[in-house]
PDB file of N, CA and C in Angstrom:
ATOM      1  N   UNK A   1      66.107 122.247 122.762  1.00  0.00           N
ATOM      2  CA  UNK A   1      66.034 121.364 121.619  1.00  0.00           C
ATOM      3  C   UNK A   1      66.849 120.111 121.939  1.00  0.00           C
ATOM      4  N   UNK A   2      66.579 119.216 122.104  1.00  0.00           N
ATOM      5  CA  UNK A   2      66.798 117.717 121.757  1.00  0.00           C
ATOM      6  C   UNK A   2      68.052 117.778 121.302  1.00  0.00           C
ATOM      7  N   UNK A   3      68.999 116.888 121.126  1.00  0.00           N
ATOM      8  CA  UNK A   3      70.211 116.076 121.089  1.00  0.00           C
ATOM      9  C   UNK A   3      69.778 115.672 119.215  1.00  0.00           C
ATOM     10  N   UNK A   4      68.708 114.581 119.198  1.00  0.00           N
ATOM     11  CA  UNK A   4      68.733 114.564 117.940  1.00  0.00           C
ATOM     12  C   UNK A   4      68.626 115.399 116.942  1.00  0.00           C
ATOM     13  N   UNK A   5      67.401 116.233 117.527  1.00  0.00           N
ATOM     14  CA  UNK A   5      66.564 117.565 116.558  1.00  0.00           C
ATOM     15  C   UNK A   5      67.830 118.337 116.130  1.00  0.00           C
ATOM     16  N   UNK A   6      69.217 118.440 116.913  1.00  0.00           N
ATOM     17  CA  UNK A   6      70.120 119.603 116.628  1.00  0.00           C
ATOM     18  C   UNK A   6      70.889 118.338 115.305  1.00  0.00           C
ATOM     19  N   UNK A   7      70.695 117.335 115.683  1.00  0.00           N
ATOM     20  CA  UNK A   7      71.509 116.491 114.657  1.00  0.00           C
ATOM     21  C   UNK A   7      71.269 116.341 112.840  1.00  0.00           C
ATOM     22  N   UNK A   8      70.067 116.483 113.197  1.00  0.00           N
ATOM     23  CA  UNK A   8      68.357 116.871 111.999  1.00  0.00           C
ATOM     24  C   UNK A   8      69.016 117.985 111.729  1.00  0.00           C
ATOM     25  N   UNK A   9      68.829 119.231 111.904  1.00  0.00           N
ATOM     26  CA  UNK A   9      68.813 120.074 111.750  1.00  0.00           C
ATOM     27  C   UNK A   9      70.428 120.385 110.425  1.00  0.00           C
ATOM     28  N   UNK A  10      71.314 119.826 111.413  1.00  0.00           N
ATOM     29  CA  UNK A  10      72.380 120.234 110.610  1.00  0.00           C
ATOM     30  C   UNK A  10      72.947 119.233 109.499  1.00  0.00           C
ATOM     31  N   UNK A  11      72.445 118.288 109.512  1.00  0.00           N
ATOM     32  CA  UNK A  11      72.137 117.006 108.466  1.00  0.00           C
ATOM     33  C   UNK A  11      71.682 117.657 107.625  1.00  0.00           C
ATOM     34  N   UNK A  12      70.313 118.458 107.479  1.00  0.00           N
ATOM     35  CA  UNK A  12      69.364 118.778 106.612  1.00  0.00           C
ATOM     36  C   UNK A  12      70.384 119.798 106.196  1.00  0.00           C
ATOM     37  N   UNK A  13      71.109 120.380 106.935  1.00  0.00           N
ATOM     38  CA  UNK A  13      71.617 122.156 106.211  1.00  0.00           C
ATOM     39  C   UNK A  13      72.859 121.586 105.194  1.00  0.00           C
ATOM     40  N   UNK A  14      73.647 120.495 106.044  1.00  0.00           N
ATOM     41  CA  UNK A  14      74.693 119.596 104.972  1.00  0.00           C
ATOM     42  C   UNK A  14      74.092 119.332 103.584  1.00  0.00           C
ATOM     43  N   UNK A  15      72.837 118.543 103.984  1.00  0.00           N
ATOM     44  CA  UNK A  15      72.539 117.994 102.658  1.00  0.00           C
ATOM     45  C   UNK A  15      71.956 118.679 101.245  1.00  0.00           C
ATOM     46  N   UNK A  16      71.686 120.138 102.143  1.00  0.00           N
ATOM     47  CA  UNK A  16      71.075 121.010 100.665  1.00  0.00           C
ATOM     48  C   UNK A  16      72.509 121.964 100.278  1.00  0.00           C
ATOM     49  N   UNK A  17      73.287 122.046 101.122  1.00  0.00           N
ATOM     50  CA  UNK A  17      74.459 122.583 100.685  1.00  0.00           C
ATOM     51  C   UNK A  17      74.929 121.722  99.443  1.00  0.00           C
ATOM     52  N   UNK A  18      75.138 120.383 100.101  1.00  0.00           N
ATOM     53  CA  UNK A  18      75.526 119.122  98.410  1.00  0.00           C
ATOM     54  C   UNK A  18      74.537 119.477  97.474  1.00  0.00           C
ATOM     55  N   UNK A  19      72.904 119.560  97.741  1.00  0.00           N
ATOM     56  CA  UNK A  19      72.612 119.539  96.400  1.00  0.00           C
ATOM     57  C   UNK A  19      72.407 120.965  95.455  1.00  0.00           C
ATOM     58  N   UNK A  20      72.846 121.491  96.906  1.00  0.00           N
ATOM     59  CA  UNK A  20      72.797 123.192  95.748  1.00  0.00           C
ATOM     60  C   UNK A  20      74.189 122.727  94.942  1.00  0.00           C
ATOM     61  N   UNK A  21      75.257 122.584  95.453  1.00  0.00           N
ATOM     62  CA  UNK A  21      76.643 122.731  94.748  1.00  0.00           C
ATOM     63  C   UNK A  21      76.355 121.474  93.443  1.00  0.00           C
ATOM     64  N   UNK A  22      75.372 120.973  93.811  1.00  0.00           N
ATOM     65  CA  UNK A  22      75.130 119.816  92.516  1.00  0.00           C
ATOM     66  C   UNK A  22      74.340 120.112  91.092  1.00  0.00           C
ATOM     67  N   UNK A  23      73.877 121.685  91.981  1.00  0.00           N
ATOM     68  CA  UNK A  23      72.841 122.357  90.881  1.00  0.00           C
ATOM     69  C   UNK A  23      73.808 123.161  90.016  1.00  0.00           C
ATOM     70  N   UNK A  24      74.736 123.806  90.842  1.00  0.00           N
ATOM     71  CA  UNK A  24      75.127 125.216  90.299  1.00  0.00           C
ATOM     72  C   UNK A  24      76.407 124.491  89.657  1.00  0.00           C
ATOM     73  N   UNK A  25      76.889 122.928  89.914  1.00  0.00           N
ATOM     74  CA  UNK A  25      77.718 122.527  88.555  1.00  0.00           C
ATOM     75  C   UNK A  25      77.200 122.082  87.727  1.00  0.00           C
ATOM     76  N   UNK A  26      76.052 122.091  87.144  1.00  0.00           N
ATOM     77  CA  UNK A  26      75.559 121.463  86.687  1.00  0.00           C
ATOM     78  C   UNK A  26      75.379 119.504  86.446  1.00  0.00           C
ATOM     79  N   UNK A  27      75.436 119.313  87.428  1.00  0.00           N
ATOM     80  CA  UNK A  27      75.160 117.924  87.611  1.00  0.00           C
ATOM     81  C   UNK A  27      73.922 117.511  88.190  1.00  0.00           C
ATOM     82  N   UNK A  28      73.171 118.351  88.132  1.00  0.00           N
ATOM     83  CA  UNK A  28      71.566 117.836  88.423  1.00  0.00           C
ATOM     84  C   UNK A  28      70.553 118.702  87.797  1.00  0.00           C
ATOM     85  N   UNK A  29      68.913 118.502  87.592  1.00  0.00           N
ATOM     86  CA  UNK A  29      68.613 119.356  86.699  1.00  0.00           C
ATOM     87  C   UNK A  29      67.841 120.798  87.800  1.00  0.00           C
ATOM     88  N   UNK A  30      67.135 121.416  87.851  1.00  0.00           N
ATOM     89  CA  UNK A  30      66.688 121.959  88.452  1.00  0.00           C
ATOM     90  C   UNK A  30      65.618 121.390  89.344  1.00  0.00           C
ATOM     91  N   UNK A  31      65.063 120.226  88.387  1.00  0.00           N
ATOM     92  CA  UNK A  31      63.910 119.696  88.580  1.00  0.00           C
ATOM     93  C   UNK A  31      64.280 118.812  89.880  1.00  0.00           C
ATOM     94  N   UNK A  32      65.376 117.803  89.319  1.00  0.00           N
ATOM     95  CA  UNK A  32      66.093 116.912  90.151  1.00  0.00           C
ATOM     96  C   UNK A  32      66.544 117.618  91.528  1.00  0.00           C
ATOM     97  N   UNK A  33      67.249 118.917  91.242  1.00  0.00           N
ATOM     98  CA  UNK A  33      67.237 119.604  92.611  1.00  0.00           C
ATOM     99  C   UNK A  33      66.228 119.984  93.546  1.00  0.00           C
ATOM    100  N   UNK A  34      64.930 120.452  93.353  1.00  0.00           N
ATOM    101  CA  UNK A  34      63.732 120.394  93.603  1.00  0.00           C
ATOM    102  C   UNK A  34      63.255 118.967  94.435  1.00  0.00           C
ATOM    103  N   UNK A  35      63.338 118.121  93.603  1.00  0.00           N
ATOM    104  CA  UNK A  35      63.203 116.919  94.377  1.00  0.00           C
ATOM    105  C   UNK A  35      64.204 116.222  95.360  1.00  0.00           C
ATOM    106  N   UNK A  36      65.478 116.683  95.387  1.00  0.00           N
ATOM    107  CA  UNK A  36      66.278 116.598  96.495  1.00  0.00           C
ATOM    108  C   UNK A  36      66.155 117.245  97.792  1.00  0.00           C
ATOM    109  N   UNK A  37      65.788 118.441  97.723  1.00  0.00           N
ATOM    110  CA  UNK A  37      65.175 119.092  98.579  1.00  0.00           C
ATOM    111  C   UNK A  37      63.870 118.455  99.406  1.00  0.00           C
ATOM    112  N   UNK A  38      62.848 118.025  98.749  1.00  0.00           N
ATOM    113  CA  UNK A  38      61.675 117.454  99.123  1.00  0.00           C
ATOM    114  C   UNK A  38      62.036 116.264  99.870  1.00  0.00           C
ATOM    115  N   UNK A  39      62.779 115.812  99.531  1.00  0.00           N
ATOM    116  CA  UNK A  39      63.667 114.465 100.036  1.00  0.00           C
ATOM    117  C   UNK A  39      64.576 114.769 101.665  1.00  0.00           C
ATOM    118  N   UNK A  40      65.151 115.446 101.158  1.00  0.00           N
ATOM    119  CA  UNK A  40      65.710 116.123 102.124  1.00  0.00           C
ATOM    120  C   UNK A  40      65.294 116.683 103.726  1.00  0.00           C
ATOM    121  N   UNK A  41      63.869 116.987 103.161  1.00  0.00           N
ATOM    122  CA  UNK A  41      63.022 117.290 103.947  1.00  0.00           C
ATOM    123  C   UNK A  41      62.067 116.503 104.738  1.00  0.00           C
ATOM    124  N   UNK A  42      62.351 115.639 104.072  1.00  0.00           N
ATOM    125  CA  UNK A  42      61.058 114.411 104.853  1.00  0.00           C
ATOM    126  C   UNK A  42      62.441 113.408 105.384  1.00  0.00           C
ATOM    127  N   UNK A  43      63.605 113.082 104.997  1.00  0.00           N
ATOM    128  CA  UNK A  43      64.474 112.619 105.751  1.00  0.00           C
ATOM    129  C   UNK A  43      65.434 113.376 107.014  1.00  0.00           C
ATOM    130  N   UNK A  44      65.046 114.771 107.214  1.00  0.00           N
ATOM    131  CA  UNK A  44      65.770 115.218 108.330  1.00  0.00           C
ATOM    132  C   UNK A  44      64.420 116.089 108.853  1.00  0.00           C
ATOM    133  N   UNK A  45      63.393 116.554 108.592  1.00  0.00           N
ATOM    134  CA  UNK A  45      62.621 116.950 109.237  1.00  0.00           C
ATOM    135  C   UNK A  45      62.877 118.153 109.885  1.00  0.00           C
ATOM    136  N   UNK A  46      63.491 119.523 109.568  1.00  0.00           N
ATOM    137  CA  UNK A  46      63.990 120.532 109.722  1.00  0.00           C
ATOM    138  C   UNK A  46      62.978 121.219 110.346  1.00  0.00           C
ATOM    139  N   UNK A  47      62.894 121.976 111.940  1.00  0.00           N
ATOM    140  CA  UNK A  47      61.924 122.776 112.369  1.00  0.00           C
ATOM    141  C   UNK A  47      61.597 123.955 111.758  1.00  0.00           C
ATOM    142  N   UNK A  48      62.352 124.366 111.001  1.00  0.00           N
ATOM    143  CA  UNK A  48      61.952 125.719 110.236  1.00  0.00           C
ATOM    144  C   UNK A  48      61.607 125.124 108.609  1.00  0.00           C
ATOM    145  N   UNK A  49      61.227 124.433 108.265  1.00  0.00           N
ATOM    146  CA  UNK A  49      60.808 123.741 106.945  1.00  0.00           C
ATOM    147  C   UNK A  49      59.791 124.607 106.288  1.00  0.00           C
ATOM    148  N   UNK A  50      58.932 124.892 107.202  1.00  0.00           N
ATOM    149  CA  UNK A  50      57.706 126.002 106.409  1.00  0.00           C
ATOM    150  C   UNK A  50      58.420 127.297 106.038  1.00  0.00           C
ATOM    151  N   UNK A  51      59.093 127.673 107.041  1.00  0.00           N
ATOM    152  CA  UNK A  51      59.832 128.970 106.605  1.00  0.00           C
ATOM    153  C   UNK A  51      60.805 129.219 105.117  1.00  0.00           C
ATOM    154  N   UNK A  52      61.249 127.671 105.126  1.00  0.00           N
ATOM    155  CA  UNK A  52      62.392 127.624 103.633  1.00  0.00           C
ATOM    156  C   UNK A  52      61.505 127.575 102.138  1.00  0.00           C
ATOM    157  N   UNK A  53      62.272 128.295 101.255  1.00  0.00           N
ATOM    158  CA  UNK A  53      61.490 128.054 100.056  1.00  0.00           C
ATOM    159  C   UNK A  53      61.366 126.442  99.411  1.00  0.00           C
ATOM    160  N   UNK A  54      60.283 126.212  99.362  1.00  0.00           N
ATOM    161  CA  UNK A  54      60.549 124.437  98.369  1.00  0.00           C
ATOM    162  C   UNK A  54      61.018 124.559  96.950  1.00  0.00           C
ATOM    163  N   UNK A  55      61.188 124.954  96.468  1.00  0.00           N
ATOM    164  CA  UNK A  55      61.847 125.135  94.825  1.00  0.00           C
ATOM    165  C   UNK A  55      62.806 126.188  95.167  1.00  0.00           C
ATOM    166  N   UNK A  56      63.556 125.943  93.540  1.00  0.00           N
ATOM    167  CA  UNK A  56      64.607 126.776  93.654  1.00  0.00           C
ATOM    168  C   UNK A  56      64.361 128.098  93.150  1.00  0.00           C
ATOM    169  N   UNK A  57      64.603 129.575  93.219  1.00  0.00           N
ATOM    170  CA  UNK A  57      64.107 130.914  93.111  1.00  0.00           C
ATOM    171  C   UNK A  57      64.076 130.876  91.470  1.00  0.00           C
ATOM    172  N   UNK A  58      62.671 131.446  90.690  1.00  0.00           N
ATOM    173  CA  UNK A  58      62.845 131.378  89.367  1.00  0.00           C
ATOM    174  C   UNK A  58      64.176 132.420  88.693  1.00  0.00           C
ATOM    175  N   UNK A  59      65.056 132.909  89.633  1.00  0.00           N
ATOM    176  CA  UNK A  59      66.146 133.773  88.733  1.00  0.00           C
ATOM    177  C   UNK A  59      66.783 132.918  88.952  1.00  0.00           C
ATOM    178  N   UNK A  60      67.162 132.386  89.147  1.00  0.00           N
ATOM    179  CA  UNK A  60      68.394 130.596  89.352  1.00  0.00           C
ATOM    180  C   UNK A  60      68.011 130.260  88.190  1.00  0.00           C
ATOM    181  N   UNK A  61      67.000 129.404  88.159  1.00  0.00           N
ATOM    182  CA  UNK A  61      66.901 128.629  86.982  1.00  0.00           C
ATOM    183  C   UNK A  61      66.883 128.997  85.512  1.00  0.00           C
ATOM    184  N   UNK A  62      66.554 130.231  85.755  1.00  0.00           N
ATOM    185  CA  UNK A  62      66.681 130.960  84.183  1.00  0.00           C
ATOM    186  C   UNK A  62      67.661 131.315  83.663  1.00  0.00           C
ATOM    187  N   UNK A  63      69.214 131.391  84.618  1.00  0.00           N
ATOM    188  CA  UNK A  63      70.662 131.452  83.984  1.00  0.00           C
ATOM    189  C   UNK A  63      71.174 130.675  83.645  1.00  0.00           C
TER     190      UNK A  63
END
């Protein structure tokens, strides 16, 4: 793997770590988290992207 791809990779894992911790204080909505993710994803381009869920699990959002 590439020099950058490893750079991608852990960019992308940083950046959903922020927006989970942005979910679970409540400072974003679920929805908004959802779309951070999508974002997230098209700005770091993660090789395992198909493998990750795109939304957040419906028992999350229902607490």
């Amino acid at each position: 793997m590439e020099q950058q791809k490893i750079i991608d990779e852990i960019n992308y894992y940083r950046a959903q770590i922020l927006t989970r911790l942005l979910f679970e204080n409540d400072l974003i909505t679920a929805g908004e988290c959802d779309k951070l993710t999508e974002l997230n994803r098209a700005s770091f381009s993660p090789s395992l992207a198909d493998l990750l869920p795109k939304t957040l699990e419906k028992s999350r959002t229902q607490s």
